[in-house]
N, C-alpha and C. Protein backbone atom coordinates (compact mmCIF):
# COMPACT_ATOMS: atom_id res chain seq x y z
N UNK A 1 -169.14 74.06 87.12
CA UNK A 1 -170.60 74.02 87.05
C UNK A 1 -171.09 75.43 86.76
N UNK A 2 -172.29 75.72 85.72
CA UNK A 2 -172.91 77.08 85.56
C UNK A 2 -173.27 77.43 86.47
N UNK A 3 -174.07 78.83 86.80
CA UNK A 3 -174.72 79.35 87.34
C UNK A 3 -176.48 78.59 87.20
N UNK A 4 -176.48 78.64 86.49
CA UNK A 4 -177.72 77.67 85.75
C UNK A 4 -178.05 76.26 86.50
N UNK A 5 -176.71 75.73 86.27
CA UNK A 5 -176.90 74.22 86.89
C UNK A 5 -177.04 74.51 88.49
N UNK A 6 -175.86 75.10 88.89
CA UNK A 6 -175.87 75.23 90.27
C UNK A 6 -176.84 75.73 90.76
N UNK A 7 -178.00 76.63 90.12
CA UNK A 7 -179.63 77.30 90.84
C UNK A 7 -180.09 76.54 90.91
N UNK A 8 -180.18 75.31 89.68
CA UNK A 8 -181.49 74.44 89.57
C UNK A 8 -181.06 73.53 90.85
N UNK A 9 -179.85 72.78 90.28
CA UNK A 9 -179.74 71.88 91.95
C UNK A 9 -179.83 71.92 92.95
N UNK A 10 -179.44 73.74 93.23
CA UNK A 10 -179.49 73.77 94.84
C UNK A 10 -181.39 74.07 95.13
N UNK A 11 -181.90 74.41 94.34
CA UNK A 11 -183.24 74.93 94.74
C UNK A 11 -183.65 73.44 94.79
N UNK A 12 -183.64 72.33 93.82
CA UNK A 12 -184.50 71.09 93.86
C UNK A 12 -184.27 70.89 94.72
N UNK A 13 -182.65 70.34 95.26
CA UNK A 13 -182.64 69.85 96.42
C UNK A 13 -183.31 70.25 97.73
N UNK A 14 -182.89 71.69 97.74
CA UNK A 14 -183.95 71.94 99.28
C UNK A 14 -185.26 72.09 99.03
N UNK A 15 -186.11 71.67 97.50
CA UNK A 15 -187.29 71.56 97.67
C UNK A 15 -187.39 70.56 97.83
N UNK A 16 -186.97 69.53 97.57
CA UNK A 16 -187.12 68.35 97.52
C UNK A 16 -186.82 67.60 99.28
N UNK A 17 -186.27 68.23 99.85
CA UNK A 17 -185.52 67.72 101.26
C UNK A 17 -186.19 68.72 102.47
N UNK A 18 -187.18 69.84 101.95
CA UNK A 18 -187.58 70.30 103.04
C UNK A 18 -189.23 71.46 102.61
N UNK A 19 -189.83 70.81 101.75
CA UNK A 19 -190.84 71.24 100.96
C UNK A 19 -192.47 70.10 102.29
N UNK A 20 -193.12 70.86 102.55
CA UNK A 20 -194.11 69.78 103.45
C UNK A 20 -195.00 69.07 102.73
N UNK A 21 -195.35 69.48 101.19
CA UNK A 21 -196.05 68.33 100.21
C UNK A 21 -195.74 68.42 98.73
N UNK A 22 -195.98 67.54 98.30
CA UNK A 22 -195.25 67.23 96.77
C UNK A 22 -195.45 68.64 95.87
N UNK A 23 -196.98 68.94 95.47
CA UNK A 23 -196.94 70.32 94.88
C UNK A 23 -195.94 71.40 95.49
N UNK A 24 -196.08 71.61 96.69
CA UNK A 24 -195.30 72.76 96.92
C UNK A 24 -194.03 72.58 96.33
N UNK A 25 -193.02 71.10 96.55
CA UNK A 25 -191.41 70.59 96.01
C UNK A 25 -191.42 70.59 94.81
N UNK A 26 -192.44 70.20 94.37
CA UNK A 26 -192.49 69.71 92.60
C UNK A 26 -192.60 71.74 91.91
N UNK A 27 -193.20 72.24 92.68
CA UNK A 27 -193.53 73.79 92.08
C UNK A 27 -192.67 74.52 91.97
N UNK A 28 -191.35 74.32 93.42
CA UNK A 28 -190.52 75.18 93.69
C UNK A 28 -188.91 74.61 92.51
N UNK A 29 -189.45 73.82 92.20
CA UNK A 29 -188.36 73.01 91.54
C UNK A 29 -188.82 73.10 90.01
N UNK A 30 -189.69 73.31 89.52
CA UNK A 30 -190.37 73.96 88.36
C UNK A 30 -189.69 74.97 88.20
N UNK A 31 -189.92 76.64 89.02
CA UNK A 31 -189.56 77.21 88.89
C UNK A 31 -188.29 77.73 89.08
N UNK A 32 -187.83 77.17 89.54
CA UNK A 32 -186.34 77.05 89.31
C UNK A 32 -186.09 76.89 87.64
N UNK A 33 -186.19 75.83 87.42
CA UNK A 33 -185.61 75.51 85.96
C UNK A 33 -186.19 76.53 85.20
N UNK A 34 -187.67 76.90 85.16
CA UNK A 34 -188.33 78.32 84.03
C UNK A 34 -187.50 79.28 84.53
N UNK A 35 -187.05 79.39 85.32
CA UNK A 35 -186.34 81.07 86.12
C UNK A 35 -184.60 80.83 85.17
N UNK A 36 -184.04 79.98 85.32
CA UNK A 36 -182.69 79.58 84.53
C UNK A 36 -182.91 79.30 83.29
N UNK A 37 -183.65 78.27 82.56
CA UNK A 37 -183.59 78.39 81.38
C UNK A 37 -184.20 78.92 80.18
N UNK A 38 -185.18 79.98 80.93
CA UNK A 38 -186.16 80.38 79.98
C UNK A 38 -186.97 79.58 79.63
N UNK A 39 -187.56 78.48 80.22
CA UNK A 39 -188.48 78.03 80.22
C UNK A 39 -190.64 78.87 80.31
N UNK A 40 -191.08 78.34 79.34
CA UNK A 40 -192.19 79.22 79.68
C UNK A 40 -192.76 78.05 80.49
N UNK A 41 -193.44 77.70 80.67
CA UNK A 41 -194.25 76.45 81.15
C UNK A 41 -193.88 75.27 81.35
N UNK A 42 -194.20 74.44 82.58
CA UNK A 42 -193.72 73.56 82.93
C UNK A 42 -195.12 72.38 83.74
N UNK A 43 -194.93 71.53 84.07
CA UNK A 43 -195.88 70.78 84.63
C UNK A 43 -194.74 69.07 84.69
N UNK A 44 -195.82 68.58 85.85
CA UNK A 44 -195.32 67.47 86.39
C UNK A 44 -196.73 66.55 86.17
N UNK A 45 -196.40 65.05 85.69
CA UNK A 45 -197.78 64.43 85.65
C UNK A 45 -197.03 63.32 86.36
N UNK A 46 -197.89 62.84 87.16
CA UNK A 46 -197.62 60.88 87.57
C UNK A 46 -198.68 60.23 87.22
N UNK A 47 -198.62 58.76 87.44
CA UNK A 47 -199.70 57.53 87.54
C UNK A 47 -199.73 57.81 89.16
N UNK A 48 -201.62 57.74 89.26
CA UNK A 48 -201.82 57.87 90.34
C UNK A 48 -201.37 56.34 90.93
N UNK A 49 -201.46 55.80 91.90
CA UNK A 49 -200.62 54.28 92.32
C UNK A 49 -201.35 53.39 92.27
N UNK A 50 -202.84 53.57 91.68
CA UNK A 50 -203.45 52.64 90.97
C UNK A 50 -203.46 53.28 89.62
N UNK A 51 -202.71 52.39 88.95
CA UNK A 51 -202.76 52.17 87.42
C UNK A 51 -204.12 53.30 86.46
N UNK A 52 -204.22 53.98 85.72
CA UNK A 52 -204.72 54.36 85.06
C UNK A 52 -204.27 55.54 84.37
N UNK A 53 -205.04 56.67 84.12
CA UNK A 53 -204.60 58.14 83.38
C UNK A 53 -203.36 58.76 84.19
N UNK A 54 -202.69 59.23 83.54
CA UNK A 54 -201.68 60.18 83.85
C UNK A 54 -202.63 61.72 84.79
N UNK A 55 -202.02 62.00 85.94
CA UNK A 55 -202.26 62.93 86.99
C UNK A 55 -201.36 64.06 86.80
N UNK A 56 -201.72 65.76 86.45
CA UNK A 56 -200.86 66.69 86.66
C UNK A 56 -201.01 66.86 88.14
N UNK A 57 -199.92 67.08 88.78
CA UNK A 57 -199.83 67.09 90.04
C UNK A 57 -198.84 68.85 90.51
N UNK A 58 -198.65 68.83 89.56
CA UNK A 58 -197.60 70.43 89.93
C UNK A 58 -197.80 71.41 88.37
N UNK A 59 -197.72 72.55 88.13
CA UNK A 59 -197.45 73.10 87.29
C UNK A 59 -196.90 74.57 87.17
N UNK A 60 -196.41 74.93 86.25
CA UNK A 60 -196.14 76.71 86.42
C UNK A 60 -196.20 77.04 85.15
N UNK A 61 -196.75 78.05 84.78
CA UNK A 61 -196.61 79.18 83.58
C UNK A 61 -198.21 78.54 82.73
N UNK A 62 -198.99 78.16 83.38
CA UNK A 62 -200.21 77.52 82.41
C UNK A 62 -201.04 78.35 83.10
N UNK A 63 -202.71 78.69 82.23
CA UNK A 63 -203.35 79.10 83.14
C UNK A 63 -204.45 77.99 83.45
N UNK A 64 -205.63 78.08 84.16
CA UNK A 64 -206.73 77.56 84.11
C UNK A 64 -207.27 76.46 82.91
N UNK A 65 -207.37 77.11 81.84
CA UNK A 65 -207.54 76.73 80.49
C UNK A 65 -206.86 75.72 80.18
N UNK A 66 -205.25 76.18 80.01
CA UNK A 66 -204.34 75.91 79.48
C UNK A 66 -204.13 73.98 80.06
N UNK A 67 -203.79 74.16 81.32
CA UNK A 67 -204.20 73.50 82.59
C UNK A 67 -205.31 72.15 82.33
N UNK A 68 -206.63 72.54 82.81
CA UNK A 68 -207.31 71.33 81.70
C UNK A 68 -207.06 70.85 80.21
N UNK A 69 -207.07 71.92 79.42
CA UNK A 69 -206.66 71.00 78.08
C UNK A 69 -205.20 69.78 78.16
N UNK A 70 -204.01 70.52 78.72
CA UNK A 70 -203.36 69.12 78.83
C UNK A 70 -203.74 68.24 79.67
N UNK A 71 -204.17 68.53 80.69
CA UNK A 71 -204.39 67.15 81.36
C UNK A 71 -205.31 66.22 80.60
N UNK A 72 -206.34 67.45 79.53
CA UNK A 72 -206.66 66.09 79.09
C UNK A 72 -206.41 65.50 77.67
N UNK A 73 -205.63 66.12 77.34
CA UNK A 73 -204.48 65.68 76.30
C UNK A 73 -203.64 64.62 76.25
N UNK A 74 -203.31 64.37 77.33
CA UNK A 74 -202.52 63.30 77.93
C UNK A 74 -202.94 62.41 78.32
N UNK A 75 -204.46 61.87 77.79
CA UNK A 75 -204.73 60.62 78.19
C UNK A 75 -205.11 60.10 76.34
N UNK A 76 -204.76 61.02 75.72
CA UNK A 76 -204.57 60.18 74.05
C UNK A 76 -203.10 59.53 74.41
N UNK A 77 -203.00 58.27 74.02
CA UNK A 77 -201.61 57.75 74.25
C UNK A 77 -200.41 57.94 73.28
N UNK A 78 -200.83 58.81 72.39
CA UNK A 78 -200.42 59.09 70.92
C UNK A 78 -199.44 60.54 71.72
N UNK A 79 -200.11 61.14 72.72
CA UNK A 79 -199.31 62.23 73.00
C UNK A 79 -198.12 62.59 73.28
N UNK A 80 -196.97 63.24 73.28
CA UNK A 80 -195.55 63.11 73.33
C UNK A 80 -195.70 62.65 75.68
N UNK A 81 -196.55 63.51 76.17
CA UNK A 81 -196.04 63.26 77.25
C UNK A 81 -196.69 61.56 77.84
N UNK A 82 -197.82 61.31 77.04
CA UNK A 82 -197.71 59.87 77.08
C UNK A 82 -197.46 58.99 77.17
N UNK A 83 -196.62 59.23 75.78
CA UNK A 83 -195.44 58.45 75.05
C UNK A 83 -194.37 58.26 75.71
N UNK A 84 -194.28 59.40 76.50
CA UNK A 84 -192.54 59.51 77.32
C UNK A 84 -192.95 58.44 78.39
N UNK A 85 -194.20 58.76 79.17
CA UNK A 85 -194.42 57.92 80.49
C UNK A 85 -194.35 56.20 79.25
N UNK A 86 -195.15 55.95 78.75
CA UNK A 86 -195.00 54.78 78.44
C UNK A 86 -193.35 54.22 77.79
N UNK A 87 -192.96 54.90 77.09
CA UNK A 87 -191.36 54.21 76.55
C UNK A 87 -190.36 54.73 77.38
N UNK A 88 -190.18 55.82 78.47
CA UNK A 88 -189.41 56.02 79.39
C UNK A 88 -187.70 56.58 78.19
N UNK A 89 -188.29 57.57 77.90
CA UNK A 89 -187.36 58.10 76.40
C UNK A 89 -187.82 59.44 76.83
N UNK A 90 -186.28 60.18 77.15
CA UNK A 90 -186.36 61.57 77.27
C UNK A 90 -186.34 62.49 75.91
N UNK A 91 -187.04 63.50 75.67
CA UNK A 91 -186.95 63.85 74.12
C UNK A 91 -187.08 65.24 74.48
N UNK A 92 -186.51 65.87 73.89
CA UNK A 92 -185.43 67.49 73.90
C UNK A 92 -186.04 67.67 72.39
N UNK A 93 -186.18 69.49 72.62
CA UNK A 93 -186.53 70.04 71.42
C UNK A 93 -187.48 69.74 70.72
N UNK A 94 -188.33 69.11 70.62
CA UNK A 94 -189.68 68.47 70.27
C UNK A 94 -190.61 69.59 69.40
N UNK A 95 -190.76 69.61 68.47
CA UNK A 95 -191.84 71.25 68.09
C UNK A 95 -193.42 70.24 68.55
N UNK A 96 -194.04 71.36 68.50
CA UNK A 96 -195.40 70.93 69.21
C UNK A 96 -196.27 70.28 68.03
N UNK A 97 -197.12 69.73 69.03
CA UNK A 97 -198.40 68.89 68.23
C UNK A 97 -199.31 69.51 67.76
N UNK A 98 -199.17 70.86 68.19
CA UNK A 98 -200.38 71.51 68.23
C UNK A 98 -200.08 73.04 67.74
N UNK A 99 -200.77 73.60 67.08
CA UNK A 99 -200.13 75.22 66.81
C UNK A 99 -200.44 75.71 67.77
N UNK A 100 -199.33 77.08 68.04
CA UNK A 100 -199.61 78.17 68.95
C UNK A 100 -198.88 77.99 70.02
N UNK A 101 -198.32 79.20 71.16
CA UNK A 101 -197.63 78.44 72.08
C UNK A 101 -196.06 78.63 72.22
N UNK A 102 -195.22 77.95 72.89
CA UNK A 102 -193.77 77.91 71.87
C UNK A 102 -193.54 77.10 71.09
N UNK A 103 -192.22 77.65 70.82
CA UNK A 103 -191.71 76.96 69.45
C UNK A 103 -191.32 75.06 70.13
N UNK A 104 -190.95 74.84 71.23
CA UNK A 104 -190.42 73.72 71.28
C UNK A 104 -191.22 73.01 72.54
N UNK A 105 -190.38 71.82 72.86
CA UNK A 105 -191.38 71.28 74.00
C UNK A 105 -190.68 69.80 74.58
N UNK A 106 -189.96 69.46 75.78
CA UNK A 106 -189.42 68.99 76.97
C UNK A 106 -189.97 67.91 77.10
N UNK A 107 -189.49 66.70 76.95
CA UNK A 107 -190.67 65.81 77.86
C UNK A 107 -189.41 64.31 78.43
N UNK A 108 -189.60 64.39 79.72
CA UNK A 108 -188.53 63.50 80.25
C UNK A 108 -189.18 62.92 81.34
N UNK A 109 -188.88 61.79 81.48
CA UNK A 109 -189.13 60.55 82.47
C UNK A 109 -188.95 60.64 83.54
N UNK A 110 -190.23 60.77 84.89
CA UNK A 110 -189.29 60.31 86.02
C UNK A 110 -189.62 59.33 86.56
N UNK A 111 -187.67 58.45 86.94
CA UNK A 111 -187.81 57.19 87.05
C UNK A 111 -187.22 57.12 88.21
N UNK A 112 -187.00 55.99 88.89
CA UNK A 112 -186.83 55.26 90.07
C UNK A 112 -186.16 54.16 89.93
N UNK A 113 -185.15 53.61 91.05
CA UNK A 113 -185.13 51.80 90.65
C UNK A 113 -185.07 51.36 92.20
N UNK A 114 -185.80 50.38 91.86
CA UNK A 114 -186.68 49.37 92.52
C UNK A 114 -186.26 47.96 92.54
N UNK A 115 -185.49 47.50 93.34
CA UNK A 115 -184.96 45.99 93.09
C UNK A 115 -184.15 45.94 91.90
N UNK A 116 -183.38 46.94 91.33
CA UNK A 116 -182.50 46.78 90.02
C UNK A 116 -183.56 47.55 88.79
N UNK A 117 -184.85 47.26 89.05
CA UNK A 117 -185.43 47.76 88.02
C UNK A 117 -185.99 49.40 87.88
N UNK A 118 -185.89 49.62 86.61
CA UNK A 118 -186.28 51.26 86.65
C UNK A 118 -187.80 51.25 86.37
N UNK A 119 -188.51 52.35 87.37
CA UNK A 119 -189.77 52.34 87.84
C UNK A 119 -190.19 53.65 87.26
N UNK A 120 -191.22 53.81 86.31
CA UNK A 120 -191.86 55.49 85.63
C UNK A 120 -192.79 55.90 86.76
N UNK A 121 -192.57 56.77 86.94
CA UNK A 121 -193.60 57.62 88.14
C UNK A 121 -194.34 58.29 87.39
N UNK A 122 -193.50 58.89 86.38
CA UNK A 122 -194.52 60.34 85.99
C UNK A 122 -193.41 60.73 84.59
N UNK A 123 -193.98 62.41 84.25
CA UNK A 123 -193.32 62.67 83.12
C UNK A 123 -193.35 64.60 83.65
N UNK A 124 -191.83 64.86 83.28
CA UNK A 124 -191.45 66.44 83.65
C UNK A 124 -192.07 66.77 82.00
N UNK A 125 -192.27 67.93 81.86
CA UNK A 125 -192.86 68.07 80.79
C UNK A 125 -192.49 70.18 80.44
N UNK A 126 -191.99 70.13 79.65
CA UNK A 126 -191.38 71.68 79.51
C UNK A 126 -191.93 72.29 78.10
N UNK A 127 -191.86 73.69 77.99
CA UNK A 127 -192.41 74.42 77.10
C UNK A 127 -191.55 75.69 76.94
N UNK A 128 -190.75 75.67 75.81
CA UNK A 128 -189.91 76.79 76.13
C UNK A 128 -189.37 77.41 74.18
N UNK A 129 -189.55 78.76 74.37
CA UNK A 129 -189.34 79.40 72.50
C UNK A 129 -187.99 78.97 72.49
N UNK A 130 -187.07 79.00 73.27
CA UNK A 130 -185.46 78.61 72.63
C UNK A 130 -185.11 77.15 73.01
N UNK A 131 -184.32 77.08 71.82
CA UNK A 131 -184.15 75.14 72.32
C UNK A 131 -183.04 74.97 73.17
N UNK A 132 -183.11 73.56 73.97
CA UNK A 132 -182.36 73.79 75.31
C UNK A 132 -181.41 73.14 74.74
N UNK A 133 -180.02 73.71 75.38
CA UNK A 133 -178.82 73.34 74.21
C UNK A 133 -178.46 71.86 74.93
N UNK A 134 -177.73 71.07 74.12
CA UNK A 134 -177.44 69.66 74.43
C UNK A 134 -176.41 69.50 75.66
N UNK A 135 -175.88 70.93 76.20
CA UNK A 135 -175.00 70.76 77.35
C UNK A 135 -175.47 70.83 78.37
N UNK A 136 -177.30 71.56 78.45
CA UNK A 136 -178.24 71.28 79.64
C UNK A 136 -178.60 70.47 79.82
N UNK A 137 -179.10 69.44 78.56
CA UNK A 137 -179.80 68.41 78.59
C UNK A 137 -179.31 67.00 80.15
N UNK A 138 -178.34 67.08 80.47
CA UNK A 138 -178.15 66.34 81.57
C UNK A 138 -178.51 66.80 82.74
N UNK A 139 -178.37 67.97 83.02
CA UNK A 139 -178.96 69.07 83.93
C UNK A 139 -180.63 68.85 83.67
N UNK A 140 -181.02 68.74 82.95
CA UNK A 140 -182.74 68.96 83.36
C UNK A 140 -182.94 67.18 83.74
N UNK A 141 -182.25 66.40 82.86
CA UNK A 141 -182.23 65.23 83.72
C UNK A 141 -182.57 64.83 85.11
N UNK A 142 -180.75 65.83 85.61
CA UNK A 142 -180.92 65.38 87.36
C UNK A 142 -182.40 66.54 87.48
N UNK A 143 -182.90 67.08 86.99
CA UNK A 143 -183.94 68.15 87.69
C UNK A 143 -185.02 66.94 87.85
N UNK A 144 -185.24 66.27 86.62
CA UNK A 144 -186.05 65.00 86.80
C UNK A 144 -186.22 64.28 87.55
N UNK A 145 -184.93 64.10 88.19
CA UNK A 145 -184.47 62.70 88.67
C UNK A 145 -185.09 63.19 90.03
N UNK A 146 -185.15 65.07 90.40
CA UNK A 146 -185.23 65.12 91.77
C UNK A 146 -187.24 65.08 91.94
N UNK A 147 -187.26 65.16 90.63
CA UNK A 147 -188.86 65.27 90.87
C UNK A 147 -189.13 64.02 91.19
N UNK A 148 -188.93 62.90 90.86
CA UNK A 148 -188.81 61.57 90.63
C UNK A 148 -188.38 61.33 92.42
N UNK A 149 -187.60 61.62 92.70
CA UNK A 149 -187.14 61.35 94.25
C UNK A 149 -188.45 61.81 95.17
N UNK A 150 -188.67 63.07 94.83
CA UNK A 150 -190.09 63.98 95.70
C UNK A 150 -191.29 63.07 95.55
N UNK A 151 -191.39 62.75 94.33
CA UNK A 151 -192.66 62.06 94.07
C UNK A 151 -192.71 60.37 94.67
N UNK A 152 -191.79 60.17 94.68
CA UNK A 152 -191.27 58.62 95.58
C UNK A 152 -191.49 58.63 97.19
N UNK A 153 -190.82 60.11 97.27
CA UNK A 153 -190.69 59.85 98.81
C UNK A 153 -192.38 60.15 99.46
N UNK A 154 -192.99 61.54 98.61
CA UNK A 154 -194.43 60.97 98.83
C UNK A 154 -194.94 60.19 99.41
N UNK A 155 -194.94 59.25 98.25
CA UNK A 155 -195.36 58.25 98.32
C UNK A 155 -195.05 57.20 99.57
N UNK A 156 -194.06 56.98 99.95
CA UNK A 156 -193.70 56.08 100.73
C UNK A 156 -194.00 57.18 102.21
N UNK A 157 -194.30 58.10 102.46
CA UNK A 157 -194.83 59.17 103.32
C UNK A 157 -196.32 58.61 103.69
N UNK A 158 -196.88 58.50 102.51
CA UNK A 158 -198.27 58.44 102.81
C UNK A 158 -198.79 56.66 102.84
N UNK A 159 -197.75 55.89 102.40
CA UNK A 159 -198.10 53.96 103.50
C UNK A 159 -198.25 54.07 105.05
């Protein structure tokens, strides 16, 4: 295992297993992955648990600005992080929709299963000038998977 893999996992995990609310787990686990892969920007969106617009709920490397415009970017359904929450299709290397910014752009599913079935919570969503090579790509996965766990257990925190 890299150095790389082994930061990101061990940091999600203990954000994820000992973080006291979702932003703080979802943030510390952000930065993890921007700190290893050269990531510039990162953000976490879910469906709030009644059905409607996609919710940024965590972010790092955006400012203020930056910050509102996607959130409200992401309620065109045309948008890549949209798109990901609706078809549940992780997509690597992506150049942007938009000029300016970096060169590339992250957008992966986090899912759940639920009685056999796989459940979309939300969408990890990355921003980074170098493209992430295809031997990370499973690695930002499980990074997903742990946001996806944080954002679950949330949830079942607050019934």
């Amino acid at each position: 295992m890299s150095n790389e893999a082994q930061e990101i996992l061990v940091a999600g995990a203990r954000a994820v297993a000992h973080a006291d609310d979702l932003e703080a787990s979802l943030q510390r686990l952000l930065t993890s992955i921007a700190t290893q892969l050269e990531v510039e920007s990162a953000a976490v969106f879910v469906e709030p648990e009644r059905p409607g617009r996609l919710e940024m709920v965590a972010s790092i490397g955006l400012g203020d600005e930056a910050r509102a415009g996607l959130a409200s970017a992401v309620d065109n359904p045309g948008h890549p992080i949209a798109r990901t929450f609706a078809i549940s299709v992780s997509s690597f290397n992506v150049l942007p929709t938009a000029p300016g910014g970096p060169a590339w752009r992250s957008h992966l599913p986090l899912t759940v299963t639920r009685e056999r079935t796989g459940i979309v919570l939300g969408v990890l969503a990355l921003a980074h000038d170098r493209a992430i090579d295809s031997g990370l790509q499973p690695l930002l996965q499980a990074g997903a998977d742990l946001a996806a766990i944080a954002v679950e257990r949330q949830r079942r925190l607050a019934r």
